[in-house]
N, C-alpha and C. Protein backbone atom coordinates (compact mmCIF):
# COMPACT_ATOMS: atom_id res chain seq x y z
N UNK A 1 9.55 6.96 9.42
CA UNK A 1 8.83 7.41 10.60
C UNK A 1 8.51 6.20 11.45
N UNK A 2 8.86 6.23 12.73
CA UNK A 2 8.64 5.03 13.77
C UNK A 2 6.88 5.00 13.91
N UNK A 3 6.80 3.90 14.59
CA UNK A 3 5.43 3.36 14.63
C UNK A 3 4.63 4.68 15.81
N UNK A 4 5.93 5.13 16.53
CA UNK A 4 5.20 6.08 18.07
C UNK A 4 4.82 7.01 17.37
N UNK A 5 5.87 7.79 16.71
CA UNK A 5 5.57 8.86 15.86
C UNK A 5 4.32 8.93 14.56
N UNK A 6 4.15 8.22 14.25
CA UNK A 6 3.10 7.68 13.63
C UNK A 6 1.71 7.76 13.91
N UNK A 7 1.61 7.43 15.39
CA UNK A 7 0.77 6.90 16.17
C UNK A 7 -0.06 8.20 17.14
N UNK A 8 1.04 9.24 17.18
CA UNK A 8 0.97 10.92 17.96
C UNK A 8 1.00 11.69 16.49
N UNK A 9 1.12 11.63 15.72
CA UNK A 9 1.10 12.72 14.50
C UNK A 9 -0.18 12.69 14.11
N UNK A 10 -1.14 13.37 14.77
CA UNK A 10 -2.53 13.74 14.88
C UNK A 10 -2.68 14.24 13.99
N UNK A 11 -4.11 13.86 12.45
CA UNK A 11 -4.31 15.07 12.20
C UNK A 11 -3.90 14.87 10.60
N UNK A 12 -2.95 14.44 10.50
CA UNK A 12 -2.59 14.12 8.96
C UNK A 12 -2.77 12.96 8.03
N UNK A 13 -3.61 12.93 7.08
CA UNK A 13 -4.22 12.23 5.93
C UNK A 13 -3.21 12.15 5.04
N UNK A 14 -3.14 11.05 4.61
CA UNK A 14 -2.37 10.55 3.28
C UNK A 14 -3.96 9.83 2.63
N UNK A 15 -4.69 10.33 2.37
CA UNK A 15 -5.42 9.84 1.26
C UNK A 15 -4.98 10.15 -0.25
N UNK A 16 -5.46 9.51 -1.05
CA UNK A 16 -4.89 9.30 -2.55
C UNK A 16 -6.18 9.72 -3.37
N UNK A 17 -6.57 10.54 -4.25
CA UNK A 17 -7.67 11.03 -4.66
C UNK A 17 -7.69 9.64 -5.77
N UNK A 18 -6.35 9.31 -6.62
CA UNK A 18 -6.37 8.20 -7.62
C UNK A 18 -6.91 6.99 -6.68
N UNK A 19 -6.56 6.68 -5.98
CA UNK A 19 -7.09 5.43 -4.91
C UNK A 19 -8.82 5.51 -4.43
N UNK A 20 -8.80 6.70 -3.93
CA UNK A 20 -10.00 7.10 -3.77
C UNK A 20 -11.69 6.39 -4.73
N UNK A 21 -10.91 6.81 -6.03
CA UNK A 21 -11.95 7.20 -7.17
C UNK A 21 -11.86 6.06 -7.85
N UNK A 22 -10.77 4.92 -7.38
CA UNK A 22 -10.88 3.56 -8.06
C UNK A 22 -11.27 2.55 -7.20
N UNK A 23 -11.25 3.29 -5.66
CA UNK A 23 -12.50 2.57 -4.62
C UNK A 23 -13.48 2.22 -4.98
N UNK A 24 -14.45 3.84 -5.30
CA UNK A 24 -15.47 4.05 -5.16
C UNK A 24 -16.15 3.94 -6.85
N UNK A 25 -15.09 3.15 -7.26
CA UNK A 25 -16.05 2.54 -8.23
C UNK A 25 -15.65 1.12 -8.62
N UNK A 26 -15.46 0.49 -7.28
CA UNK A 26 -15.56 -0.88 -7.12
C UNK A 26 -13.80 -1.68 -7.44
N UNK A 27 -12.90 -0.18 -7.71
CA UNK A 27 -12.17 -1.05 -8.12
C UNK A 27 -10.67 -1.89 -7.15
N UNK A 28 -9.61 -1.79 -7.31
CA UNK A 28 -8.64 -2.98 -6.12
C UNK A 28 -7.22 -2.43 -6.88
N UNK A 29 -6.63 -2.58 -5.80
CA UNK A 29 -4.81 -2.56 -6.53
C UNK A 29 -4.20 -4.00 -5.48
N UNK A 30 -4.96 -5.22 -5.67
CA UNK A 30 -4.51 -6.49 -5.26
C UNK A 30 -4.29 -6.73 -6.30
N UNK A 31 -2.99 -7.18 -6.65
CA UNK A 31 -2.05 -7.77 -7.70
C UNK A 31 -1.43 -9.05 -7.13
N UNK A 32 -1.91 -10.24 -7.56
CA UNK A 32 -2.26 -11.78 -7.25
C UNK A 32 -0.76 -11.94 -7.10
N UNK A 33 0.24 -11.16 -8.27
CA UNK A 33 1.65 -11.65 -8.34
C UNK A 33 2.10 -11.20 -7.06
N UNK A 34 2.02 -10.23 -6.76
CA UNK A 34 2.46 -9.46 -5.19
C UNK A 34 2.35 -10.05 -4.02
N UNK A 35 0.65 -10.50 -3.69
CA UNK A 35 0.07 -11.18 -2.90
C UNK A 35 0.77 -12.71 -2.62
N UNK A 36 1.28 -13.31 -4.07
CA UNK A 36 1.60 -15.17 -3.98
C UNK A 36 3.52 -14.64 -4.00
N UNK A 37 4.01 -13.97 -4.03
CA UNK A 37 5.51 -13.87 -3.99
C UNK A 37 6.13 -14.42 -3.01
N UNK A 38 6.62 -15.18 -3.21
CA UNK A 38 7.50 -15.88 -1.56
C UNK A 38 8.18 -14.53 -1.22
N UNK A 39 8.26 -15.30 0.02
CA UNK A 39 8.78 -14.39 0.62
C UNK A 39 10.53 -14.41 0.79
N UNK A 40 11.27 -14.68 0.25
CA UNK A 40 12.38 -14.94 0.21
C UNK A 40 12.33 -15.60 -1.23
N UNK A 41 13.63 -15.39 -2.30
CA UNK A 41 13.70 -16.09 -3.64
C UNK A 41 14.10 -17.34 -3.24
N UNK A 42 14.76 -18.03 -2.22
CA UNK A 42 15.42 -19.25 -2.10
C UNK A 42 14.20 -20.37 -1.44
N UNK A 43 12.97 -19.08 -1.27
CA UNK A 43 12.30 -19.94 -0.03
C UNK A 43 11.51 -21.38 -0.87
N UNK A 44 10.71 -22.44 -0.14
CA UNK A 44 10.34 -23.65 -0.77
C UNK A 44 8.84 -23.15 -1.19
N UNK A 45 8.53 -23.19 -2.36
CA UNK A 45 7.03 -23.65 -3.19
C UNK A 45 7.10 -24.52 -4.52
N UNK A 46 6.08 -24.62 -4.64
CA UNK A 46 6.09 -25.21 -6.32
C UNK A 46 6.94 -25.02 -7.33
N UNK A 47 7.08 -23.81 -7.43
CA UNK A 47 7.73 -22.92 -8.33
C UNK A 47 8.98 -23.15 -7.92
N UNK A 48 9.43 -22.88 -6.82
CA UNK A 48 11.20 -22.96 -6.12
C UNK A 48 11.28 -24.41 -5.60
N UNK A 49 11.36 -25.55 -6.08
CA UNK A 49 10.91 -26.54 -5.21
C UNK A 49 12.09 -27.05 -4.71
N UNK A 50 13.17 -25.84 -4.65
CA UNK A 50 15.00 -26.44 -4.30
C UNK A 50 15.31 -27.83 -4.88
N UNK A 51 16.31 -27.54 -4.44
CA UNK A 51 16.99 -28.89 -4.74
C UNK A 51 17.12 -30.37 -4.38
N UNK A 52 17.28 -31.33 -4.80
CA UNK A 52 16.98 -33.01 -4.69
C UNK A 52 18.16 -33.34 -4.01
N UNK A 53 19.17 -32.22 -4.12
CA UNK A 53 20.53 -32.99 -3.59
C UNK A 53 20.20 -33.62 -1.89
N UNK A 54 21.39 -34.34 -1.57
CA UNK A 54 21.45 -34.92 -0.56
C UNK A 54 22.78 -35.18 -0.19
N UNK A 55 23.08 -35.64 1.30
CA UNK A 55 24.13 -36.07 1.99
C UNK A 55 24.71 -37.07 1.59
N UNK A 56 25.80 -37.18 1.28
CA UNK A 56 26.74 -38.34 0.97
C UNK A 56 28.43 -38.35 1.27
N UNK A 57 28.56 -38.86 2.61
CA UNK A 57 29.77 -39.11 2.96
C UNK A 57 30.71 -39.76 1.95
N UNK A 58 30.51 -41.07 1.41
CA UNK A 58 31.02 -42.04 1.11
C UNK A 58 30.38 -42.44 -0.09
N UNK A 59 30.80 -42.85 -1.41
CA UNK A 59 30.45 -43.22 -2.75
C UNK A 59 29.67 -44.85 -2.06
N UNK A 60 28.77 -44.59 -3.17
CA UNK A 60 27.89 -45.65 -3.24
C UNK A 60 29.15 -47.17 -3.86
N UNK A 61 28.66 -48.08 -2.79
CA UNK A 61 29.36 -49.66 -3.21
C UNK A 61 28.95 -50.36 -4.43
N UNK A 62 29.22 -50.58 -5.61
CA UNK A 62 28.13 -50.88 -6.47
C UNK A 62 28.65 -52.65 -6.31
N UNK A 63 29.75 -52.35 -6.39
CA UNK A 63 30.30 -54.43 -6.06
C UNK A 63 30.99 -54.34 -4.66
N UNK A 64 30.84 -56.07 -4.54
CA UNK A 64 31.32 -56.03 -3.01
C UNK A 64 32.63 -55.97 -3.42
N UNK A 65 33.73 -56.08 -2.16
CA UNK A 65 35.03 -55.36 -1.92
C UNK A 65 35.49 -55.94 -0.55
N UNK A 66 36.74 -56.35 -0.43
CA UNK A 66 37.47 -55.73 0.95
C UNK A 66 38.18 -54.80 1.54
N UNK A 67 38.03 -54.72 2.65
CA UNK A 67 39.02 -53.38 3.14
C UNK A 67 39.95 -54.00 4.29
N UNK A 68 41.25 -53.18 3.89
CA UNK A 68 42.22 -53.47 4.90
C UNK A 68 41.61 -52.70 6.30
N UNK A 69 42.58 -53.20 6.99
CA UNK A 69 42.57 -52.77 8.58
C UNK A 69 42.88 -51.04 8.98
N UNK A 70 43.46 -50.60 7.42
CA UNK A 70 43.55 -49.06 7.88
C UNK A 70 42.31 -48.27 7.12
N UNK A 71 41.83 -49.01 6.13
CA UNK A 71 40.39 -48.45 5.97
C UNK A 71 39.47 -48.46 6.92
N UNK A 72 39.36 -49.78 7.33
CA UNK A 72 38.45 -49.70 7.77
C UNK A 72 38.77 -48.82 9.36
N UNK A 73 39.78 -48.68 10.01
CA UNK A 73 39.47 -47.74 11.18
C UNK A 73 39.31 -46.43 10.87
N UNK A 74 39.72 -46.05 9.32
CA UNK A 74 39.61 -44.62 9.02
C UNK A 74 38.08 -43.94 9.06
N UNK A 75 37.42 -45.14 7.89
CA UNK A 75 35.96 -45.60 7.99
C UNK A 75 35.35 -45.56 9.22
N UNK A 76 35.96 -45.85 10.53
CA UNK A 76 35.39 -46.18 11.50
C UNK A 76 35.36 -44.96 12.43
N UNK A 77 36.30 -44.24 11.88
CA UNK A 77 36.37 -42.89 12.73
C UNK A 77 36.33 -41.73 11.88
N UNK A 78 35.67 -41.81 10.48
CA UNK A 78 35.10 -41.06 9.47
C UNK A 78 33.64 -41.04 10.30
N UNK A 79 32.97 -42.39 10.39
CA UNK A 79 31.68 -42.62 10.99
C UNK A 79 31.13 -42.02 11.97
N UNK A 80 32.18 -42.68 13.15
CA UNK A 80 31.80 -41.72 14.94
C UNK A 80 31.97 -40.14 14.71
N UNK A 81 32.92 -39.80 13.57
CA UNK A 81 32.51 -38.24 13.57
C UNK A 81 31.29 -37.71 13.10
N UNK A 82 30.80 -38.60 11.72
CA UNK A 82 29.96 -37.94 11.12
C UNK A 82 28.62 -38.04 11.90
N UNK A 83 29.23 -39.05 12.94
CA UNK A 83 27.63 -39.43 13.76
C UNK A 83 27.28 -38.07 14.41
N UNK A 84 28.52 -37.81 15.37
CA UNK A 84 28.20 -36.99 16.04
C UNK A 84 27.79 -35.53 15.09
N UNK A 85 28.12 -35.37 13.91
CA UNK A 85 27.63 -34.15 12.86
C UNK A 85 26.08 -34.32 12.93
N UNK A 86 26.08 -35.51 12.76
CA UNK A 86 24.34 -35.66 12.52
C UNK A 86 23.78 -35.45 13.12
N UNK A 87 23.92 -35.45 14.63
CA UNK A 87 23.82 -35.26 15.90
C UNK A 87 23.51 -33.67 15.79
N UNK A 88 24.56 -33.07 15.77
CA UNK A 88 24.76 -31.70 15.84
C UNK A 88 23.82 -31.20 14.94
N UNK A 89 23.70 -31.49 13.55
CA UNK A 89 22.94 -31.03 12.67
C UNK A 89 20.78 -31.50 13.05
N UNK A 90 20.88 -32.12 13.33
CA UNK A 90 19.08 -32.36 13.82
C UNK A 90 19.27 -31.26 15.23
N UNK A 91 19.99 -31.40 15.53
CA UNK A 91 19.55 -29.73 16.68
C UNK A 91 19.33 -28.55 16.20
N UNK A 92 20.51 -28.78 14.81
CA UNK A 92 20.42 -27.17 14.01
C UNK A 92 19.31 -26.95 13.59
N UNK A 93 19.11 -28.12 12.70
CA UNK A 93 17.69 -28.25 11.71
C UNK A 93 16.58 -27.91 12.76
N UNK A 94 16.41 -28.55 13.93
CA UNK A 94 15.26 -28.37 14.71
C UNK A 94 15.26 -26.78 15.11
N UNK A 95 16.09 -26.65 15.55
CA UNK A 95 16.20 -24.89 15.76
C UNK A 95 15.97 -23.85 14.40
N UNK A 96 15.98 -24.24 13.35
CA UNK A 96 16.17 -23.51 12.41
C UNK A 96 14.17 -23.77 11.43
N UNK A 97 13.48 -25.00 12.14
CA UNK A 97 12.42 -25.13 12.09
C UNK A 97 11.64 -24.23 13.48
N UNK A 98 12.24 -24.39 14.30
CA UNK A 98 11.62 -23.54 15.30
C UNK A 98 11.49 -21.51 14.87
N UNK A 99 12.59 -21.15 14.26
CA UNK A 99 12.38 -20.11 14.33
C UNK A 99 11.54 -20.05 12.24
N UNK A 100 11.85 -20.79 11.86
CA UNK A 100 10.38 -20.95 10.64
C UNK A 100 8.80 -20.49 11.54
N UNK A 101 8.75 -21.53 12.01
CA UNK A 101 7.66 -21.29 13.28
C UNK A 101 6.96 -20.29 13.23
N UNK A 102 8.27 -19.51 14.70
CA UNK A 102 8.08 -18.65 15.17
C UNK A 102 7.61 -17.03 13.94
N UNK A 103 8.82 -17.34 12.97
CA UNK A 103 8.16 -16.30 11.91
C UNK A 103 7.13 -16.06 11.27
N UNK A 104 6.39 -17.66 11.09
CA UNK A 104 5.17 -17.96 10.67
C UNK A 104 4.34 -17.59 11.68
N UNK A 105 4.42 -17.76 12.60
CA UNK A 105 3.47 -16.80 13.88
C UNK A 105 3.47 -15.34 13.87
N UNK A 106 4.37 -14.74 13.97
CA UNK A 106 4.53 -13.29 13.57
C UNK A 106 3.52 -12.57 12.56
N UNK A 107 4.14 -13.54 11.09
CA UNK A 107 3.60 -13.20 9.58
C UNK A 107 2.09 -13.34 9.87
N UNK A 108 1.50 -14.52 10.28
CA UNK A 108 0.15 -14.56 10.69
C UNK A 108 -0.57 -13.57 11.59
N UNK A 109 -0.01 -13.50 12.56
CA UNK A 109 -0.63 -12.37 13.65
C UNK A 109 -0.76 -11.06 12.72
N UNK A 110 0.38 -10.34 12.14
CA UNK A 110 0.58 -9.27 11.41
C UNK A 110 -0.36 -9.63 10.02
N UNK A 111 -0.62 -10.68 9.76
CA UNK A 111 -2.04 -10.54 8.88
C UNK A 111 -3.33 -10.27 9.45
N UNK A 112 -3.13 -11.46 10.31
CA UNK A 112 -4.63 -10.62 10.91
C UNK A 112 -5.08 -8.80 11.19
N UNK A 113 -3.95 -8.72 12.32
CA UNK A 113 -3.47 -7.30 11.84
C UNK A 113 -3.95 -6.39 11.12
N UNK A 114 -3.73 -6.64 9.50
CA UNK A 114 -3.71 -5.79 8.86
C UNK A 114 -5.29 -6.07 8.19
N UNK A 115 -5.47 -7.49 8.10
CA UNK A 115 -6.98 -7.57 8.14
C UNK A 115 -8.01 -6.65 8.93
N UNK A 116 -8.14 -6.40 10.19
CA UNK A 116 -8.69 -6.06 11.74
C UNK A 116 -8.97 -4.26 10.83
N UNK A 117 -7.51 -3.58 10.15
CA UNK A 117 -6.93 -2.52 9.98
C UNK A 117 -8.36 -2.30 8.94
N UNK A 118 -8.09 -3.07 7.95
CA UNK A 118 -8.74 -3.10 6.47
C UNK A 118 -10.20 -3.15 6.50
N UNK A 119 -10.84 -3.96 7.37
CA UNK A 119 -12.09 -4.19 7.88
C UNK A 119 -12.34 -2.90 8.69
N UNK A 120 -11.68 -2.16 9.59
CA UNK A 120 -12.16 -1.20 10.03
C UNK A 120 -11.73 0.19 9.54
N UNK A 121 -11.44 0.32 8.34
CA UNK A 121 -11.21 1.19 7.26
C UNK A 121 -12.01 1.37 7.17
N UNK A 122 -13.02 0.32 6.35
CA UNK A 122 -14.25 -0.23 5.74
C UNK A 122 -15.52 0.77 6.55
N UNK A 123 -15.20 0.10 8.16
CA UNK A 123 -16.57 0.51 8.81
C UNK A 123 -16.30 2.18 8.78
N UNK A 124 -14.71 2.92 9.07
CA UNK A 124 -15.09 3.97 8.91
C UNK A 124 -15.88 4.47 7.55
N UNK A 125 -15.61 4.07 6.23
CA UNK A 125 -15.46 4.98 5.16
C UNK A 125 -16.94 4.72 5.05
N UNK A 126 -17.56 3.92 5.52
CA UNK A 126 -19.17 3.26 5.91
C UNK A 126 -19.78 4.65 6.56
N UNK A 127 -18.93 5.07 7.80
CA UNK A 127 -19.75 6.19 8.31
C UNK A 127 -19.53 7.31 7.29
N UNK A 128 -18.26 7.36 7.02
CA UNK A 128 -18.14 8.87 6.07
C UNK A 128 -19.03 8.99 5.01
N UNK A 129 -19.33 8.15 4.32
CA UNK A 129 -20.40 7.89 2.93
C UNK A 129 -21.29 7.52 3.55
N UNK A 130 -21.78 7.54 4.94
CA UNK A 130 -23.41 7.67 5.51
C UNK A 130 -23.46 9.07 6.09
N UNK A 131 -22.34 9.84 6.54
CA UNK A 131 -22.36 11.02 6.67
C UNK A 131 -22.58 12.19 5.69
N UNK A 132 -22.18 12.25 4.89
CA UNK A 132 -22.11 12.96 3.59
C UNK A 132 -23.11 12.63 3.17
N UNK A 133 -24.10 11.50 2.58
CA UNK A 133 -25.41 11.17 2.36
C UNK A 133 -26.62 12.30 2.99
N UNK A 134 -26.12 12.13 4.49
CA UNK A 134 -26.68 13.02 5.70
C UNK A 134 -26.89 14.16 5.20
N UNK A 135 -25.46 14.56 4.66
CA UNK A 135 -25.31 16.12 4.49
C UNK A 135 -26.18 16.45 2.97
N UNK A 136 -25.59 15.66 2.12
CA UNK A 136 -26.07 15.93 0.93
C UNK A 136 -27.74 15.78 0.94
N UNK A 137 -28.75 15.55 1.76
CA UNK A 137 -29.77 15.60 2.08
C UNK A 137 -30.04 16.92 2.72
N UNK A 138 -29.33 17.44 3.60
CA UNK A 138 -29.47 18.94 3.79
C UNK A 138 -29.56 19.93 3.05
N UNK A 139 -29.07 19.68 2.33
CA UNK A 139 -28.72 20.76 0.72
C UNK A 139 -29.84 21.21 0.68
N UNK A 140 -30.77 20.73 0.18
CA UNK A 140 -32.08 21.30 -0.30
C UNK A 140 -32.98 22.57 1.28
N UNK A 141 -32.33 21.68 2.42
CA UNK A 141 -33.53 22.90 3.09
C UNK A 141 -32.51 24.07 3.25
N UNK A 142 -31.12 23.64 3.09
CA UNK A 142 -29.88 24.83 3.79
C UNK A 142 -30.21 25.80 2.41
N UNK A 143 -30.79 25.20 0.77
CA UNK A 143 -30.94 26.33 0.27
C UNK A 143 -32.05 26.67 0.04
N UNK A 144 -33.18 26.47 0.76
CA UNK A 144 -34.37 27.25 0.65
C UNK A 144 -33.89 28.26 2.52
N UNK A 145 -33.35 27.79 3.12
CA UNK A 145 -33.05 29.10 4.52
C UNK A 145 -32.10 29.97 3.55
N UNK A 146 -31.06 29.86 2.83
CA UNK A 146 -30.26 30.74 1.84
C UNK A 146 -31.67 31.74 0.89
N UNK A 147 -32.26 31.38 0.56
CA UNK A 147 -33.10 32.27 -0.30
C UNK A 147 -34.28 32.95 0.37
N UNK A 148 -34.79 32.33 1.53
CA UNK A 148 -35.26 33.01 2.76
C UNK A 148 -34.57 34.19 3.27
N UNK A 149 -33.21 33.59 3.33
CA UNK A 149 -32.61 34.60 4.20
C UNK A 149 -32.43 35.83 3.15
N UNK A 150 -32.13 35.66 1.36
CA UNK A 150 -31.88 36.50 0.63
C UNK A 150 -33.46 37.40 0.64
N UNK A 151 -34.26 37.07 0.34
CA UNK A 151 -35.24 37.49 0.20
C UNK A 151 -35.42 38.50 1.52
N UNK A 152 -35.22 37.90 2.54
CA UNK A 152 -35.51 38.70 3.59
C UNK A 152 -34.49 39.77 3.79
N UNK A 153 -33.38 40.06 3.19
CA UNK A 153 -32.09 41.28 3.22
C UNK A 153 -32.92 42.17 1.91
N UNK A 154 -33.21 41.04 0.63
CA UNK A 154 -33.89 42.04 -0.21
C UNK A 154 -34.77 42.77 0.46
N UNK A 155 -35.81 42.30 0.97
CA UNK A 155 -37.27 43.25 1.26
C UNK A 155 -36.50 44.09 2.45
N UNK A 156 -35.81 44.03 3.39
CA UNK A 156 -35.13 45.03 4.22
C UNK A 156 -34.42 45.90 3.30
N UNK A 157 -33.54 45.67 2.19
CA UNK A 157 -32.59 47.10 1.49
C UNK A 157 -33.74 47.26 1.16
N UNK A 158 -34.81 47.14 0.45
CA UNK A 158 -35.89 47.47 -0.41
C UNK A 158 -36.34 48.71 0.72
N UNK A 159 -37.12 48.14 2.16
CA UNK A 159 -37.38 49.06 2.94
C UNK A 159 -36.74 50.30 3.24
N UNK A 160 -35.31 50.17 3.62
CA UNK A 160 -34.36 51.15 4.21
C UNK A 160 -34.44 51.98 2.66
N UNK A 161 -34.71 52.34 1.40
CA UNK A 161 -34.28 52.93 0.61
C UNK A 161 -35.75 53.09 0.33
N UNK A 162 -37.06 52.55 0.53
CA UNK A 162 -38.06 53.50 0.62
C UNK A 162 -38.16 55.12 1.54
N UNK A 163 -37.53 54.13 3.04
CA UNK A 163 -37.33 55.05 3.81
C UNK A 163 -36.04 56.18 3.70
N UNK A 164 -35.18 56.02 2.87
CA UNK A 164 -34.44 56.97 2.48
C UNK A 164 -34.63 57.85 1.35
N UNK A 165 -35.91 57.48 0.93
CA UNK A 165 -36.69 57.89 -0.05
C UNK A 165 -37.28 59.14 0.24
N UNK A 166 -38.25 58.95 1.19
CA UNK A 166 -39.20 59.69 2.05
C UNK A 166 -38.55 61.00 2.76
N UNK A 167 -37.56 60.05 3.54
CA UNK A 167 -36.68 61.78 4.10
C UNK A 167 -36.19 62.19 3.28
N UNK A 168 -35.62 61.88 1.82
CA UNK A 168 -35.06 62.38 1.11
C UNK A 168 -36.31 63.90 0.38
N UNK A 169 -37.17 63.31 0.65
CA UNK A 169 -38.88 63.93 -0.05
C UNK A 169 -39.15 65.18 0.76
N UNK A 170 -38.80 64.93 2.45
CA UNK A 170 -39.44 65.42 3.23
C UNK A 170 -38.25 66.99 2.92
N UNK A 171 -37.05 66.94 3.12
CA UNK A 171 -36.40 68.08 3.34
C UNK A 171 -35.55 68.20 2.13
């Protein structure tokens, strides 16, 4: 169901009576594992702390060496390419930090969000359990007007069947 539809479907409760009754006696379905789960399996924390690898064109020199004249221009135009890779790649990387960012802005806003949501859950279910309080305080006079009112139908049939009594007497 889309967010519009959602939003116009007046009228309908998804309350949970099990949710309800583990509210209202203090209890939570925040599950810490749920809450700390990256968000992606590949993504970086403690736990995933990726990998150490790194870039390496060219094997490490461990002794010195010479190079002929066709190494070294191969070398030399191994280099100006990889420059320009590197080049290319810090734009990627920067772009690919930018939209980190940007998602991290999203994820945040949409917490607050759902915070704003959760907090004003709260203030309603505040009025509903100050409402019902309300009501459940009524009880007592709504059933003394109930036994008023019985009493008062009794002593009326009581009457009407004296008086059907009487004419019954008379003829």
């Amino acid at each position: 169901m889309g967010i519009l539809a959602r939003i116009t479907s007046a009228g309908k409760s998804s309350s949970n009576n099990n949710n309800q009754s583990s509210l209202a006696s203090g209890g939570h379905g925040i599950d810490k594992n749920r809450v700390l789960a990256p968000t992606d399996p590949n993504v970086i924390n403690p736990v995933t702390a990726g990998t150490w690898e790194t870039v390496r064109t060219a094997p490490v020199n461990h002794t010195p060496r010479y190079f002929n004249k066709a190494e070294a221009d191969a070398l030399k135009q191994v280099a100006t390419q990889k420059k320009e890779e590197a080049r290319q790649a810090k734009r990627a990387y920067k772009s690919l930090k930018k939209l980190e960012e940007a998602d991290a802005q999203v994820h945040v806003a949409h917490r607050r969000y759902i915070k704003g949501v959760a907090d004003n859950e709260l203030v309603k279910k505040r009025a509903d359990a100050s409402t019902a309080r309300h009501l459940h305080a009524q009880r007592p006079e709504y059933a003394r007007l109930g036994f008023g009112l019985d009493r008062a139908e009794n002593n009326a049939q009581k009457r009407v069947e004296e008086l059907k009594a009487k004419i019954k007497d008379k003829y």
